[in-house]
C-alpha atoms as a PDB file:
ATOM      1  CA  UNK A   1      57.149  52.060  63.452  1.00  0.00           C
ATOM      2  CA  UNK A   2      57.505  51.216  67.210  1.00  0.00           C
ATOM      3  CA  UNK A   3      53.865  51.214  67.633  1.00  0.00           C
ATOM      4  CA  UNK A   4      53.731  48.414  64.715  1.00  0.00           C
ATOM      5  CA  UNK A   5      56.049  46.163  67.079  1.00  0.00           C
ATOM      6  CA  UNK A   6      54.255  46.738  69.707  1.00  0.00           C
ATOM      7  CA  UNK A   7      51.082  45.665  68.601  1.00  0.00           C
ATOM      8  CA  UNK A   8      53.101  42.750  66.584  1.00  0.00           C
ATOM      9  CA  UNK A   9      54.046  41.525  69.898  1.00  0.00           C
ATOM     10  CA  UNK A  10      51.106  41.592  71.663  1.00  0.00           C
ATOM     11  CA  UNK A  11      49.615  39.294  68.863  1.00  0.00           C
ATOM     12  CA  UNK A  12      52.126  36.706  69.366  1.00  0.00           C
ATOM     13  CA  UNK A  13      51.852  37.037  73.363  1.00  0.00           C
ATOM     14  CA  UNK A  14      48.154  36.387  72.623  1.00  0.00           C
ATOM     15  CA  UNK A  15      48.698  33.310  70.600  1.00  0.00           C
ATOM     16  CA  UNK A  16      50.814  32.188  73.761  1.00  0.00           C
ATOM     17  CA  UNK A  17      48.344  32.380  75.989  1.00  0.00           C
ATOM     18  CA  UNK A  18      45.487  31.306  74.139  1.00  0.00           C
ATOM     19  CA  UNK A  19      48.172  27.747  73.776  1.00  0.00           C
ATOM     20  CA  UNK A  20      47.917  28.525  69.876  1.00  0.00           C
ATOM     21  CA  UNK A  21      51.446  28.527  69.634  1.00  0.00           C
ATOM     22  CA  UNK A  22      52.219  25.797  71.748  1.00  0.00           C
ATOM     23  CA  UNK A  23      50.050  23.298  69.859  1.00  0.00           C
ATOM     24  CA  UNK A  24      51.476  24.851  66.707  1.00  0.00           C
ATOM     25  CA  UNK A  25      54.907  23.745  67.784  1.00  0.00           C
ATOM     26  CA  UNK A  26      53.399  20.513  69.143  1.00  0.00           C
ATOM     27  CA  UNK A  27      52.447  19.529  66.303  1.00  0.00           C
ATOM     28  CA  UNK A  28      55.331  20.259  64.436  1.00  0.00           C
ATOM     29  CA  UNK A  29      57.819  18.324  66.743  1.00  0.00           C
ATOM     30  CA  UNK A  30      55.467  15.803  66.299  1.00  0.00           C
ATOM     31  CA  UNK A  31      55.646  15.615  62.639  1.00  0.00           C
ATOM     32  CA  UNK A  32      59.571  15.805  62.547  1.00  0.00           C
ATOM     33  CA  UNK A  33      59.853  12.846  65.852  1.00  0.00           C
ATOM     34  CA  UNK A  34      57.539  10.559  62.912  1.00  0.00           C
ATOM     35  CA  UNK A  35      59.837  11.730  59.989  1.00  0.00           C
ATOM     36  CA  UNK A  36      63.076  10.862  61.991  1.00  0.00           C
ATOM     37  CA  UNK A  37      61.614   7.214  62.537  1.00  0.00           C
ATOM     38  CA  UNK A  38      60.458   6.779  59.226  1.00  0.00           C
ATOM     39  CA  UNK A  39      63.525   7.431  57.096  1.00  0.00           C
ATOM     40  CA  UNK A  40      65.908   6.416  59.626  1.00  0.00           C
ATOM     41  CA  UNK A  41      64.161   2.952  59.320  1.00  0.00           C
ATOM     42  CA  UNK A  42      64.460   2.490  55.664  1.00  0.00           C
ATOM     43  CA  UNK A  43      68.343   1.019  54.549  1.00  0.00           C
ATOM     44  CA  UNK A  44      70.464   2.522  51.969  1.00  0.00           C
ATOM     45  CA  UNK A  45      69.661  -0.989  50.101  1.00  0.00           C
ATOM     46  CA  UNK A  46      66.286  -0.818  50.074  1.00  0.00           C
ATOM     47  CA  UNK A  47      66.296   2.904  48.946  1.00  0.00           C
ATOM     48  CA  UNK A  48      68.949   1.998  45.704  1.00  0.00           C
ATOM     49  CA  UNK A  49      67.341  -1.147  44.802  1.00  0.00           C
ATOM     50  CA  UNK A  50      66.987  -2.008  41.404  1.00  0.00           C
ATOM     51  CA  UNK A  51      69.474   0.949  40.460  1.00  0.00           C
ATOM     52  CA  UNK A  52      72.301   0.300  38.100  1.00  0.00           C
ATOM     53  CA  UNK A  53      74.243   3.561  38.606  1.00  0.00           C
ATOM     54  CA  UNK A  54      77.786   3.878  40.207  1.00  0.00           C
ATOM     55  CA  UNK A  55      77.068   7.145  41.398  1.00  0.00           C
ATOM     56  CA  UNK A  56      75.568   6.667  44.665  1.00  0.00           C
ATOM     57  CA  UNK A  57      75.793  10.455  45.850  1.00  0.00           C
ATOM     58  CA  UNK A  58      73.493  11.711  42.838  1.00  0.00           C
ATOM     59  CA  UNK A  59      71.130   9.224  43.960  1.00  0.00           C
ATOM     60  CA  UNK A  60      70.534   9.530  47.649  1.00  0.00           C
ATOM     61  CA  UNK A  61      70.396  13.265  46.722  1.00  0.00           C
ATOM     62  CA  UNK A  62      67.030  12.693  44.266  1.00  0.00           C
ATOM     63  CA  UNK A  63      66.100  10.107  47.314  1.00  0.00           C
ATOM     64  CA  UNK A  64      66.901  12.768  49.627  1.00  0.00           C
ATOM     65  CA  UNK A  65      64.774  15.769  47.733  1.00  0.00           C
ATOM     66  CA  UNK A  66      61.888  13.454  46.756  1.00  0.00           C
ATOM     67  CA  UNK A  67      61.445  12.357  50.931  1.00  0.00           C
ATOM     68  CA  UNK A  68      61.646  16.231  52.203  1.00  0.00           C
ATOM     69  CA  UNK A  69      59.058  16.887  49.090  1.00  0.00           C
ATOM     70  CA  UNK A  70      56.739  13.974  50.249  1.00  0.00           C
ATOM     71  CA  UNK A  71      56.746  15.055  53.824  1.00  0.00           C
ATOM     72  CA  UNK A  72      56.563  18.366  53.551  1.00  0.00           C
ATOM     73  CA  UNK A  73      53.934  19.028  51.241  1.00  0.00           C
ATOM     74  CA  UNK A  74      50.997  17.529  52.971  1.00  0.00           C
ATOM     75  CA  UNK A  75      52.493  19.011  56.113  1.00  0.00           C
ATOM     76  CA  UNK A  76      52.897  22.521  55.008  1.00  0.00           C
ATOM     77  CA  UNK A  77      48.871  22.431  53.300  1.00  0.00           C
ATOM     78  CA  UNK A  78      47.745  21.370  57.056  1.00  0.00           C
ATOM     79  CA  UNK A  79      50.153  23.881  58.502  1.00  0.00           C
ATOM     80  CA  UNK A  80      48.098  26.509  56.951  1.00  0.00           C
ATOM     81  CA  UNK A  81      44.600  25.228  57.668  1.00  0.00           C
ATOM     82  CA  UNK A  82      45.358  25.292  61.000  1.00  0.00           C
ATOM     83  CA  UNK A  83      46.535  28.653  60.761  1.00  0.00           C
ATOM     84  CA  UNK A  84      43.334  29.748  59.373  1.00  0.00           C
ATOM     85  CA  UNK A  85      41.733  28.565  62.017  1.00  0.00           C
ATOM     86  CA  UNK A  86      44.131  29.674  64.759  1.00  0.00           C
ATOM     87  CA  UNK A  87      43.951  33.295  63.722  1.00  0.00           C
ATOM     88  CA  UNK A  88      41.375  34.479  62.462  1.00  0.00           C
ATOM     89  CA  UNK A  89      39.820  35.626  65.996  1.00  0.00           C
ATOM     90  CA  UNK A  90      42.800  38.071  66.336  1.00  0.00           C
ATOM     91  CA  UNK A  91      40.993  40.803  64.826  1.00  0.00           C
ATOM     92  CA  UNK A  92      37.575  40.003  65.981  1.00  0.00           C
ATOM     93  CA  UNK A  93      39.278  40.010  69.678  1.00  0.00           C
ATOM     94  CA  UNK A  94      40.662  42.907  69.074  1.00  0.00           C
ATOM     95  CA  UNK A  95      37.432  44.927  68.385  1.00  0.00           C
ATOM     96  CA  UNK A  96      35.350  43.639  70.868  1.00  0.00           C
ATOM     97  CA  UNK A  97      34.233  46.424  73.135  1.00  0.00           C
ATOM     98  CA  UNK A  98      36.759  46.880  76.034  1.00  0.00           C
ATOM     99  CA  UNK A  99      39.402  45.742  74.277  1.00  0.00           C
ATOM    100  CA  UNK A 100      39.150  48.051  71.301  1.00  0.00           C
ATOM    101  CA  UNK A 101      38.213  51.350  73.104  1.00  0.00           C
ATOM    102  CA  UNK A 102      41.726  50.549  75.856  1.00  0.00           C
ATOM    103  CA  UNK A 103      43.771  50.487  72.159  1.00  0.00           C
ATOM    104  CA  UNK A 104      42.365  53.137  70.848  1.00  0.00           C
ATOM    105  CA  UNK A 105      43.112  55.126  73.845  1.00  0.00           C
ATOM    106  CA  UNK A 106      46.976  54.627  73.102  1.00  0.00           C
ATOM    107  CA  UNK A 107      49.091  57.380  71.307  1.00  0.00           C
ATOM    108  CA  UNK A 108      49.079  54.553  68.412  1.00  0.00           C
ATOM    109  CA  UNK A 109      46.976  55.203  65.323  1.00  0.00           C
ATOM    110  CA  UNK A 110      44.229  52.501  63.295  1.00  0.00           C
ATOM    111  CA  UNK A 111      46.417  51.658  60.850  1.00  0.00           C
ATOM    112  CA  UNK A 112      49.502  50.892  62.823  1.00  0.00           C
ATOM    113  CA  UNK A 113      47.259  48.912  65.009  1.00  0.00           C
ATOM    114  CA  UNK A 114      45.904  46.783  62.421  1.00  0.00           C
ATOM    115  CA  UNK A 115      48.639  46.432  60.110  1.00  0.00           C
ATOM    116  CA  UNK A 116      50.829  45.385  63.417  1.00  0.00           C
ATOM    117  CA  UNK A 117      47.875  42.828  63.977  1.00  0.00           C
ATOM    118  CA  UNK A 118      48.094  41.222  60.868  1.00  0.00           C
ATOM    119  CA  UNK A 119      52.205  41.328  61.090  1.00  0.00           C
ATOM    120  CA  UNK A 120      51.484  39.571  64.509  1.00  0.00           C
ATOM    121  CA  UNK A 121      49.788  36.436  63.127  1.00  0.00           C
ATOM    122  CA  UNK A 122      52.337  36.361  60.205  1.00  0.00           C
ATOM    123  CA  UNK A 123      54.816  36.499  62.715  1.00  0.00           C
ATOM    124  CA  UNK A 124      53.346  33.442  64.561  1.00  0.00           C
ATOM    125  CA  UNK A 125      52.882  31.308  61.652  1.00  0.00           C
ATOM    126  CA  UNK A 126      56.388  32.062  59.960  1.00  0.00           C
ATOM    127  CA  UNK A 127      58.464  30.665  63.416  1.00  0.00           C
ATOM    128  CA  UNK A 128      55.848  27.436  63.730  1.00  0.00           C
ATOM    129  CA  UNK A 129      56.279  26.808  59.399  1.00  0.00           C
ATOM    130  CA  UNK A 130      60.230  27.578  60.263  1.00  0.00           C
ATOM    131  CA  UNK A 131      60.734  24.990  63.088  1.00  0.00           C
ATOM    132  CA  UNK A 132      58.794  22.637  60.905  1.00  0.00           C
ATOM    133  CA  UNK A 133      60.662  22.902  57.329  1.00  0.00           C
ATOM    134  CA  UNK A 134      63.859  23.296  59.572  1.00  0.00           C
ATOM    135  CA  UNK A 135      63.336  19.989  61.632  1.00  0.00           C
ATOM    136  CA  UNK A 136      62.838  18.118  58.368  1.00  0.00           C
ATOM    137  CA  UNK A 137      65.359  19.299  56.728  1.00  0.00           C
ATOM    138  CA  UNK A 138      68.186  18.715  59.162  1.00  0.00           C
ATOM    139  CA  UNK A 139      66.337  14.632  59.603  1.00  0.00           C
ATOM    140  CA  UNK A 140      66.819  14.677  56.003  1.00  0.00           C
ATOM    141  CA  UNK A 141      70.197  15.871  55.895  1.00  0.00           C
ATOM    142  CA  UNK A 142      71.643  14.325  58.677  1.00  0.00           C
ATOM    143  CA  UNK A 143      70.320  10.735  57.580  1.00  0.00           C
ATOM    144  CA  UNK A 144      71.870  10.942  53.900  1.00  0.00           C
ATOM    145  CA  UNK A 145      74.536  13.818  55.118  1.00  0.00           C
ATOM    146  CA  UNK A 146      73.203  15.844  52.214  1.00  0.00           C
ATOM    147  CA  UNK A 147      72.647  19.649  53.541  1.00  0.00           C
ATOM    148  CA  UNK A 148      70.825  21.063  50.468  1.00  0.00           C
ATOM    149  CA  UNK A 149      69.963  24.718  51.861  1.00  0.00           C
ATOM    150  CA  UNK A 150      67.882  25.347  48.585  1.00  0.00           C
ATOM    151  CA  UNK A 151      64.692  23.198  50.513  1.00  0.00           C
ATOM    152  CA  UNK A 152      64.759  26.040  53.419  1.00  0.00           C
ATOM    153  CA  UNK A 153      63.632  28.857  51.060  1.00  0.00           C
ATOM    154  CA  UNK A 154      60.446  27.299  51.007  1.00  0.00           C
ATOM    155  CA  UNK A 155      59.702  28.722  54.412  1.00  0.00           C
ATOM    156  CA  UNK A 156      59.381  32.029  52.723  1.00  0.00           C
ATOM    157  CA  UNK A 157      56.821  30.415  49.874  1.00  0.00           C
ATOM    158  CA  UNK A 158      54.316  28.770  52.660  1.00  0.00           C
ATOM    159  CA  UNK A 159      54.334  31.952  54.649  1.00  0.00           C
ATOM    160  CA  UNK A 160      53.431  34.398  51.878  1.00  0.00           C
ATOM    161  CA  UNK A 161      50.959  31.846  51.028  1.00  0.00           C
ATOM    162  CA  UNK A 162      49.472  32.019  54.335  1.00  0.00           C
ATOM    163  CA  UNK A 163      50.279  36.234  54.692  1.00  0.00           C
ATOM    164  CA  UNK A 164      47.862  36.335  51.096  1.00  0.00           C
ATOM    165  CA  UNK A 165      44.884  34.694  53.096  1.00  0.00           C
ATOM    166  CA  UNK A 166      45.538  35.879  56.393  1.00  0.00           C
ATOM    167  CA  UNK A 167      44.826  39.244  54.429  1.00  0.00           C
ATOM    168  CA  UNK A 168      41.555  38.366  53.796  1.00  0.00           C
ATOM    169  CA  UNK A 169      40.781  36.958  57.082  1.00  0.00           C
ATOM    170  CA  UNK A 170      41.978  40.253  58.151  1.00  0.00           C
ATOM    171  CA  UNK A 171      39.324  41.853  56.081  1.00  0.00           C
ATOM    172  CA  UNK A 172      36.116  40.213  57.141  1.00  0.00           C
ATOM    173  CA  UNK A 173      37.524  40.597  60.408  1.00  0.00           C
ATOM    174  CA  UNK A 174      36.939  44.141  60.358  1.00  0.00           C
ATOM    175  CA  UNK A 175      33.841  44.594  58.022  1.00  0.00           C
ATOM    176  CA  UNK A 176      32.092  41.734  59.965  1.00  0.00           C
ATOM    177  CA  UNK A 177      33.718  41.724  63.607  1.00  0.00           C
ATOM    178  CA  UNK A 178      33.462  37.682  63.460  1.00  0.00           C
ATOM    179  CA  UNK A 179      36.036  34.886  62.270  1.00  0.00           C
ATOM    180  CA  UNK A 180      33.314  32.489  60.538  1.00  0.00           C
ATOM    181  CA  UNK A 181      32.948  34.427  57.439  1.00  0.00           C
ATOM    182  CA  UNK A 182      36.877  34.962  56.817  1.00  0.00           C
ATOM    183  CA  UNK A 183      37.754  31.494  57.663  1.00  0.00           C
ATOM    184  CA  UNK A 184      34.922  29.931  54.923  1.00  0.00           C
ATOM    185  CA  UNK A 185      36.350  32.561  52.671  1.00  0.00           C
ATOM    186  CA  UNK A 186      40.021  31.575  53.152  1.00  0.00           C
ATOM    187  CA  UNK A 187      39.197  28.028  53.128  1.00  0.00           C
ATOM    188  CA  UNK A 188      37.384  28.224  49.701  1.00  0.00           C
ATOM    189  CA  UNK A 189      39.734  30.163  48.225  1.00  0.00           C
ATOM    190  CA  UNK A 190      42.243  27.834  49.236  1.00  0.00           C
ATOM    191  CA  UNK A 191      41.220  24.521  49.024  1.00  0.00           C
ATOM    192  CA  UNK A 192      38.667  24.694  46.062  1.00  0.00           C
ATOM    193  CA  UNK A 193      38.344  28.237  43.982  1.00  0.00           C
ATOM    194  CA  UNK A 194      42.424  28.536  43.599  1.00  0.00           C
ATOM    195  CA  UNK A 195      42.840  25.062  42.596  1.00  0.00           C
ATOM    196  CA  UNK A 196      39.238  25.018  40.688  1.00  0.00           C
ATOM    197  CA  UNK A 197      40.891  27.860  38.011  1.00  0.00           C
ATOM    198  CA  UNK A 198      44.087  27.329  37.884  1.00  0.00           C
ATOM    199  CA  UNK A 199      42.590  23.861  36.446  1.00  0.00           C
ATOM    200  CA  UNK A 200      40.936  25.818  34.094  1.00  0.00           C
ATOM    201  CA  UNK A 201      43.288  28.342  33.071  1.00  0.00           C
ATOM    202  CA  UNK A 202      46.406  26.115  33.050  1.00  0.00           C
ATOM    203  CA  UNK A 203      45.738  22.432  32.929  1.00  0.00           C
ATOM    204  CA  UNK A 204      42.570  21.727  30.622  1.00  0.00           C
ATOM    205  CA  UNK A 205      42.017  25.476  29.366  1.00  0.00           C
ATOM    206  CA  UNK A 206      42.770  24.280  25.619  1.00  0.00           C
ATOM    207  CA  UNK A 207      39.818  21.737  25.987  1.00  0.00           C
ATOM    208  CA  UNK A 208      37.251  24.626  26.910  1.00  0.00           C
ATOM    209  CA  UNK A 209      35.903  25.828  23.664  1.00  0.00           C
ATOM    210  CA  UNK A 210      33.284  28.857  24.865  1.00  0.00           C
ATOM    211  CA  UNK A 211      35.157  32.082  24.721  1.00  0.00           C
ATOM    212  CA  UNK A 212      32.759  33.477  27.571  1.00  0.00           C
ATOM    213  CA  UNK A 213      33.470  30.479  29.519  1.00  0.00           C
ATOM    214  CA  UNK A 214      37.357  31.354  29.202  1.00  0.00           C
ATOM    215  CA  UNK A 215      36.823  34.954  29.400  1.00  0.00           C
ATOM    216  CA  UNK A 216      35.250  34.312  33.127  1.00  0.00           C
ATOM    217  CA  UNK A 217      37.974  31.649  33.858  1.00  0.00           C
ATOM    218  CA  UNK A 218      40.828  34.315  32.545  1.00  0.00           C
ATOM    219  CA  UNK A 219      39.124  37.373  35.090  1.00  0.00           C
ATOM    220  CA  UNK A 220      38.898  35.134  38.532  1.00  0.00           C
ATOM    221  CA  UNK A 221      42.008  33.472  37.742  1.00  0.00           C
ATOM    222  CA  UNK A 222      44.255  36.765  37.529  1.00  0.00           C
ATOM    223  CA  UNK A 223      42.095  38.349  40.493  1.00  0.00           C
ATOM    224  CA  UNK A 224      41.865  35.575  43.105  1.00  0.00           C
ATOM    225  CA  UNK A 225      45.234  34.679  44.895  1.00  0.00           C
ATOM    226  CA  UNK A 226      47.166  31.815  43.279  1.00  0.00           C
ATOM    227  CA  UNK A 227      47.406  30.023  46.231  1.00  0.00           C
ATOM    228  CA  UNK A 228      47.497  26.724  44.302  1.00  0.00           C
ATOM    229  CA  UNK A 229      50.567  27.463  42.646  1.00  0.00           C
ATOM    230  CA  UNK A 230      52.232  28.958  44.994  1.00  0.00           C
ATOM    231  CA  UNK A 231      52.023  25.633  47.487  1.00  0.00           C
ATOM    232  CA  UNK A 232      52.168  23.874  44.270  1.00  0.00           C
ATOM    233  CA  UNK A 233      55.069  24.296  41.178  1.00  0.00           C
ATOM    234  CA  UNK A 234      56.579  27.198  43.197  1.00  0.00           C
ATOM    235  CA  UNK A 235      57.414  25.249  46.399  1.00  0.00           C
ATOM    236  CA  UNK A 236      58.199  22.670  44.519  1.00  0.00           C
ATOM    237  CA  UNK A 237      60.731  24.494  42.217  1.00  0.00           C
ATOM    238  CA  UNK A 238      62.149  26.091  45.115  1.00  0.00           C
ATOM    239  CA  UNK A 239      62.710  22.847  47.033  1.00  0.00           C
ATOM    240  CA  UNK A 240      65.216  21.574  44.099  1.00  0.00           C
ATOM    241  CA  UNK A 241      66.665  24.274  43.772  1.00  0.00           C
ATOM    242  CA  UNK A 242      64.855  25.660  40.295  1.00  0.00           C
ATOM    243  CA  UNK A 243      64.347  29.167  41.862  1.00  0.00           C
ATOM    244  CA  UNK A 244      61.493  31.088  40.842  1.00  0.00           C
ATOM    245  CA  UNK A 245      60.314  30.264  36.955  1.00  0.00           C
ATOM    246  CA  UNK A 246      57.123  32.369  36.541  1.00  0.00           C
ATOM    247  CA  UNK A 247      56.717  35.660  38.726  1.00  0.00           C
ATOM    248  CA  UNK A 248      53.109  36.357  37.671  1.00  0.00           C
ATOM    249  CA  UNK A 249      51.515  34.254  40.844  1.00  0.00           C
ATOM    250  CA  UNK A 250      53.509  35.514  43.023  1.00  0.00           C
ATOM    251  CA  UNK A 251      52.989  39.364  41.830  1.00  0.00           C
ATOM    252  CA  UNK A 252      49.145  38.835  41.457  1.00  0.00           C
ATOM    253  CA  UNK A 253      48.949  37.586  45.118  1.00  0.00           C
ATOM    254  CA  UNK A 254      51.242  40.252  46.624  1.00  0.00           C
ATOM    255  CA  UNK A 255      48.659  42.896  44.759  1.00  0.00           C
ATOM    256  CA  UNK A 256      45.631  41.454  46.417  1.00  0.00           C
ATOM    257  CA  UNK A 257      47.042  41.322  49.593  1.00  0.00           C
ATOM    258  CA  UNK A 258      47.991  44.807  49.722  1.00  0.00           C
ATOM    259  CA  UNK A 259      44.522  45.623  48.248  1.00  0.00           C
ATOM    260  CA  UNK A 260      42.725  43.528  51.132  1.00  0.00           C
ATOM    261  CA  UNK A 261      44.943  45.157  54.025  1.00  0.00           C
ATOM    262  CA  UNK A 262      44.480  48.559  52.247  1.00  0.00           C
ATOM    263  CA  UNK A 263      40.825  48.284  52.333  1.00  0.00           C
ATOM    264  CA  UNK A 264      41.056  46.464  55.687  1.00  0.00           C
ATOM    265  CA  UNK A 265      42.568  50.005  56.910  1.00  0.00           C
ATOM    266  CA  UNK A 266      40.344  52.125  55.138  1.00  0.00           C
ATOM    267  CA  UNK A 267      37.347  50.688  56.506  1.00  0.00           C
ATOM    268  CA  UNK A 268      38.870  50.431  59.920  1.00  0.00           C
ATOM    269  CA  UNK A 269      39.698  54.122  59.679  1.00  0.00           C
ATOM    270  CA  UNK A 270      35.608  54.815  59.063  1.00  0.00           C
ATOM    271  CA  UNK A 271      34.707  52.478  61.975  1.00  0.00           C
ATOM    272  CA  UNK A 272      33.331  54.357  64.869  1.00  0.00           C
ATOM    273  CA  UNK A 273      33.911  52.419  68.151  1.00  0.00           C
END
């Protein structure tokens, strides 16, 4: 278990000095300094216009949840396309020759090294998505003095989002040695086949009328990682405090992650270096 730290840590001291954590948090700050402005600029008037209610406090807490909703999402979608893109050379790095036969030379064995890889880019992505949510939440809260600690478990929804296609990164990683391949896999998978079938399987499945058509639609949908749902009606739900509704996303993804890091292993394990 030490050896999985170890290598965890190294990972994040890597992003450090390749800057991808600084420009992470960059980025972030960034994002929260343009949130502070925003809503600090709008009046309480202007935000209860046009409402007849007495109840002021029930209000400014929908205003308050729909603002950390309509900054957050498009900020937590970028969040992980960066992340893509920031780590998927960790692996690749790792097994370029020099660098892979020093490791190897350690009392630490393949699987602790990769599985303490792939815990190292989590780890990286989970404090950047953390300062993030964090920093708008407490603009949020301190600007209506509403603390609703409900929005902060959505941390934990856009990192396991990112942990179920870091897994595949992981994966071509170590079958190709490259980070092209992983990154145009994550990318599709997360910006058109996820949202492409749950489309299908969800939104306008009862207007499909071929069987085989649904039958396809039905296998790629329960295999591929629900990506779209879980950035979607799960962070959402989560947000306002709804808690978790349907499991089966969520279960789904968490099998094919630990079915892409298995066979990440197992091929890693048959790799002679």
């Amino acid at each position: 278990m030490n050896n999985i730290w170890i290598t965890t840590w190294y990972t994040v001291r890597e992003a450090l000095a390749r800057k991808v954590f600084l420009f992470f948090i960059g980025l972030s700050a960034l994002a929260i300094i343009i949130s502070a402005v925003v809503v600090n600029v709008l009046s309480d008037s202007a935000l209860i216009s046009g409402v007849t209610t007495q109840d002021n406090n029930i209000i400014f807490e929908e205003i308050a949840a729909s603002i950390q909703l309509i900054i957050i999402t498009p900020l937590a979608s970028l969040c992980i396309l960066l992340a893509i893109f920031s780590s998927a050379s960790f692996v690749p790095h790792m097994l370029e020759k020099g660098n892979i036969d020093l490791l190897l030379s350690k009392p630490i064995s393949r699987s602790q090294l990769l599985f303490g890889k792939f815990l190292g880019g989590l780890l990286v992505v989970l404090i950047n998505v953390g300062f993030l949510i964090i920093g708008v939440w407490l603009v949020i809260a301190i600007r209506f003095s509403i603390y609703n600690f409900t929005f902060l478990s959505i941390i934990l929804s856009v990192t396991f989002t990112f942990a179920v296609l870091y897994s595949i990164i992981v994966l071509f990683g170590v079958v190709t040695q490259g980070s092209i391949l992983g990154m145009m896999a994550a990318y599709f998978i997360f910006l058109i086949l996820s949202p492409l079938l749950y489309a299908g399987k969800v939104q306008f499945g009862e207007l499909i009328t071929s069987d085989f058509l649904k039958s396809v639609i039905d296998f790629f949908y329960y295999i591929v990682p629900k990506t779209s749902e879980l950035m979607g009606q799960i962070t959402m739900n989560l947000a306002l405090g709804k808690g978790i509704i349907d499991w089966q996303p969520i279960l789904t993804s968490l099998a094919f992650m630990f079915a892409a890091i298995g066979y990440a292993i197992f091929i890693f394990n048959k790799k002679d270096f």
